[in-house]
C-alpha atoms as a PDB file:
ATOM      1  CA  UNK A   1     113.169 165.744  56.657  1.00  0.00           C
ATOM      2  CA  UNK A   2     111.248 165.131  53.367  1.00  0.00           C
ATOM      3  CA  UNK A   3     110.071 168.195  51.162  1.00  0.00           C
ATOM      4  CA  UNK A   4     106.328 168.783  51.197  1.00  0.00           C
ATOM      5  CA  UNK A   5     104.591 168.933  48.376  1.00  0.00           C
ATOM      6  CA  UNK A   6     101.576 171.506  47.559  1.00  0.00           C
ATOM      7  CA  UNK A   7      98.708 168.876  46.437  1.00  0.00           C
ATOM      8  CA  UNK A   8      95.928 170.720  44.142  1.00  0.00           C
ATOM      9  CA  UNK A   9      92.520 169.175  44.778  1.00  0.00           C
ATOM     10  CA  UNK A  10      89.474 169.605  42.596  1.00  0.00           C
ATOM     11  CA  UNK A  11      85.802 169.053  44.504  1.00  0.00           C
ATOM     12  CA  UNK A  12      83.363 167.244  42.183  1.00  0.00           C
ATOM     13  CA  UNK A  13      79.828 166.043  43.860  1.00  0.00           C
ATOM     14  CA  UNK A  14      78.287 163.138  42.940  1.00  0.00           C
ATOM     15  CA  UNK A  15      75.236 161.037  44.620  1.00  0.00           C
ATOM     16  CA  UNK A  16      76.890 157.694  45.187  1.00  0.00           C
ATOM     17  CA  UNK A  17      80.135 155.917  43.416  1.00  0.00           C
ATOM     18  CA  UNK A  18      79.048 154.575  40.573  1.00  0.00           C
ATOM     19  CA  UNK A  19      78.095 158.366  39.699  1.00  0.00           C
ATOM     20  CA  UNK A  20      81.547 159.062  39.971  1.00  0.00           C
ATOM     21  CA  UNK A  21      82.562 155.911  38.337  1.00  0.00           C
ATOM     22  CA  UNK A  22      80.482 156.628  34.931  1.00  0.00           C
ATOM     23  CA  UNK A  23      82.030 160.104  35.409  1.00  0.00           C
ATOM     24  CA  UNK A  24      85.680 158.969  35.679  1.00  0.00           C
ATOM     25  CA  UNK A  25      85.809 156.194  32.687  1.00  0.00           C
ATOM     26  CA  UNK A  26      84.563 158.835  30.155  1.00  0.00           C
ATOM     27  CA  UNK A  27      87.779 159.816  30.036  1.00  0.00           C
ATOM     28  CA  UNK A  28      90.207 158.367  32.730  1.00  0.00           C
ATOM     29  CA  UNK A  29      91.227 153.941  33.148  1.00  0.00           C
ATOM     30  CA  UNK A  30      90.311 152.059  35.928  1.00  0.00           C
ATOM     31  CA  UNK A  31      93.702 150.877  36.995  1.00  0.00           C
ATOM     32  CA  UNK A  32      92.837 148.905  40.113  1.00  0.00           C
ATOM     33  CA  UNK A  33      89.222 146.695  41.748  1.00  0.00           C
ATOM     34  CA  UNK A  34      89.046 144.432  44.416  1.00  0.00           C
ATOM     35  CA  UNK A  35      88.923 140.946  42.447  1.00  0.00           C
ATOM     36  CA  UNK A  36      85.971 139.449  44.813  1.00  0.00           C
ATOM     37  CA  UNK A  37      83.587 141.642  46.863  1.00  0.00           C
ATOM     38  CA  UNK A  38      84.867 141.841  50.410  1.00  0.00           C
ATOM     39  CA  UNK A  39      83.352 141.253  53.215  1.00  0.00           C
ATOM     40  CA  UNK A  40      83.557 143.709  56.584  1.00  0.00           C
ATOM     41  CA  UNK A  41      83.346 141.897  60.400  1.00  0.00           C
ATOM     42  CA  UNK A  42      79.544 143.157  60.452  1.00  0.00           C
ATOM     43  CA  UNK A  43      79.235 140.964  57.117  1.00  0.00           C
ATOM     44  CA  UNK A  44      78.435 144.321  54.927  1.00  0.00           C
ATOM     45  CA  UNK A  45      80.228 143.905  51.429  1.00  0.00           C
ATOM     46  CA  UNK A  46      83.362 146.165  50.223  1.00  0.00           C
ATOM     47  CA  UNK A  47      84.432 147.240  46.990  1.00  0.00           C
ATOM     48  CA  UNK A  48      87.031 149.390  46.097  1.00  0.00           C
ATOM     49  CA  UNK A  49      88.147 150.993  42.539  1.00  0.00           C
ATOM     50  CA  UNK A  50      90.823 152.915  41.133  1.00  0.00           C
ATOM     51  CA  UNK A  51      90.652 155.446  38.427  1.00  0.00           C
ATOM     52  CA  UNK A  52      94.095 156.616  37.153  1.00  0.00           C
ATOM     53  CA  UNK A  53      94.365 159.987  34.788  1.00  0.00           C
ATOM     54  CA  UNK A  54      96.541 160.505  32.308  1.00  0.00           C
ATOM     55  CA  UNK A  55      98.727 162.940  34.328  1.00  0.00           C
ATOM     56  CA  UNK A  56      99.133 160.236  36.792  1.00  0.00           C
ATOM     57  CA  UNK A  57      95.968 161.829  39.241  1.00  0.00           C
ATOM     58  CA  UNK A  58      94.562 158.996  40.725  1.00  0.00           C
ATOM     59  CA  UNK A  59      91.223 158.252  42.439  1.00  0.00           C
ATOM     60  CA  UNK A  60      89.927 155.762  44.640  1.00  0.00           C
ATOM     61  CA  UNK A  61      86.575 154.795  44.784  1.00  0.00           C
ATOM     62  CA  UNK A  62      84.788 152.638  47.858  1.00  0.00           C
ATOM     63  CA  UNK A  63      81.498 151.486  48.373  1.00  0.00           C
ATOM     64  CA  UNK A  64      79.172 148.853  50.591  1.00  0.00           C
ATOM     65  CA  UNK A  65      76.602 146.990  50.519  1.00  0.00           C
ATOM     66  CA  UNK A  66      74.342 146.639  47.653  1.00  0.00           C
ATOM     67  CA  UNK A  67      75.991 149.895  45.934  1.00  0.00           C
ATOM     68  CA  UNK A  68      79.786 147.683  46.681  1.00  0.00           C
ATOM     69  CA  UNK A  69      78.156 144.851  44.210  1.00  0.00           C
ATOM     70  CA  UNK A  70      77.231 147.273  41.869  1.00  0.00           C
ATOM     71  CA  UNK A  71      80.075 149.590  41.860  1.00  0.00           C
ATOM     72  CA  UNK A  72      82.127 146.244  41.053  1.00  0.00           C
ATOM     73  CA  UNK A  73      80.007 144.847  38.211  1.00  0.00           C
ATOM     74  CA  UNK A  74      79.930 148.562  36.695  1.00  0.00           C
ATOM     75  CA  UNK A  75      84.155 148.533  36.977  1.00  0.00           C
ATOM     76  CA  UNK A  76      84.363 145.278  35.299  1.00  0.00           C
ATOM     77  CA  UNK A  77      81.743 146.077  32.499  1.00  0.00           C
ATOM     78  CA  UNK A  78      84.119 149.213  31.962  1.00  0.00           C
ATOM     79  CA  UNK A  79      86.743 147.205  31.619  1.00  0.00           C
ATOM     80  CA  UNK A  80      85.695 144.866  29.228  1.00  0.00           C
ATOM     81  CA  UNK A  81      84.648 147.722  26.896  1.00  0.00           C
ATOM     82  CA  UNK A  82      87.612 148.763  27.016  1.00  0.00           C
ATOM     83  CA  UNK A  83      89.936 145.439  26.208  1.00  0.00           C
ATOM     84  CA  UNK A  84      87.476 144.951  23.392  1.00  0.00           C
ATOM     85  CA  UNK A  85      88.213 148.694  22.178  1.00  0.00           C
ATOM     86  CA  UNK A  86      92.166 148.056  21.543  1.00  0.00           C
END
């Protein structure tokens, strides 16, 4: 039988994902993003992004539809600031 683990969680609120994005990157990298917007059987776009702390806390982000494309282009913008910073 594996051990269980206490997990801590922390509640933040934010409106929509790229809130929490903006939020996340001040201080935290995005380790992970879907490469191309997918697509869901109803057709509705899907993005996803992760956001890795230093302590190894991670944090996924999803989104659809029109907030899904912008949640993406936000995440790569991010990440491009911060290839140019090093």
């Amino acid at each position: 039988m594996l051990g269980q683990e206490a997990l801590s969680t922390t509640s933040t609120t934010h409106s929509n994902s790229i809130e929490a994005l903006r939020d996340l990157v001040r201080t935290y990298s995005i380790t992970e993003i879907t490469a191309n917007l997918s697509h869901l059987t109803n057709g509705v776009e899907f993005s996803f992004v992760e956001v890795t702390c230093n302590d190894g806390m991670q944090y996924g982000l999803q989104a659809y539809g029109k907030e899904a494309i912008e949640l993406n282009r936000i995440a790569y913008q991010e990440i491009l600031k911060t290839s140019y910073k090093k």
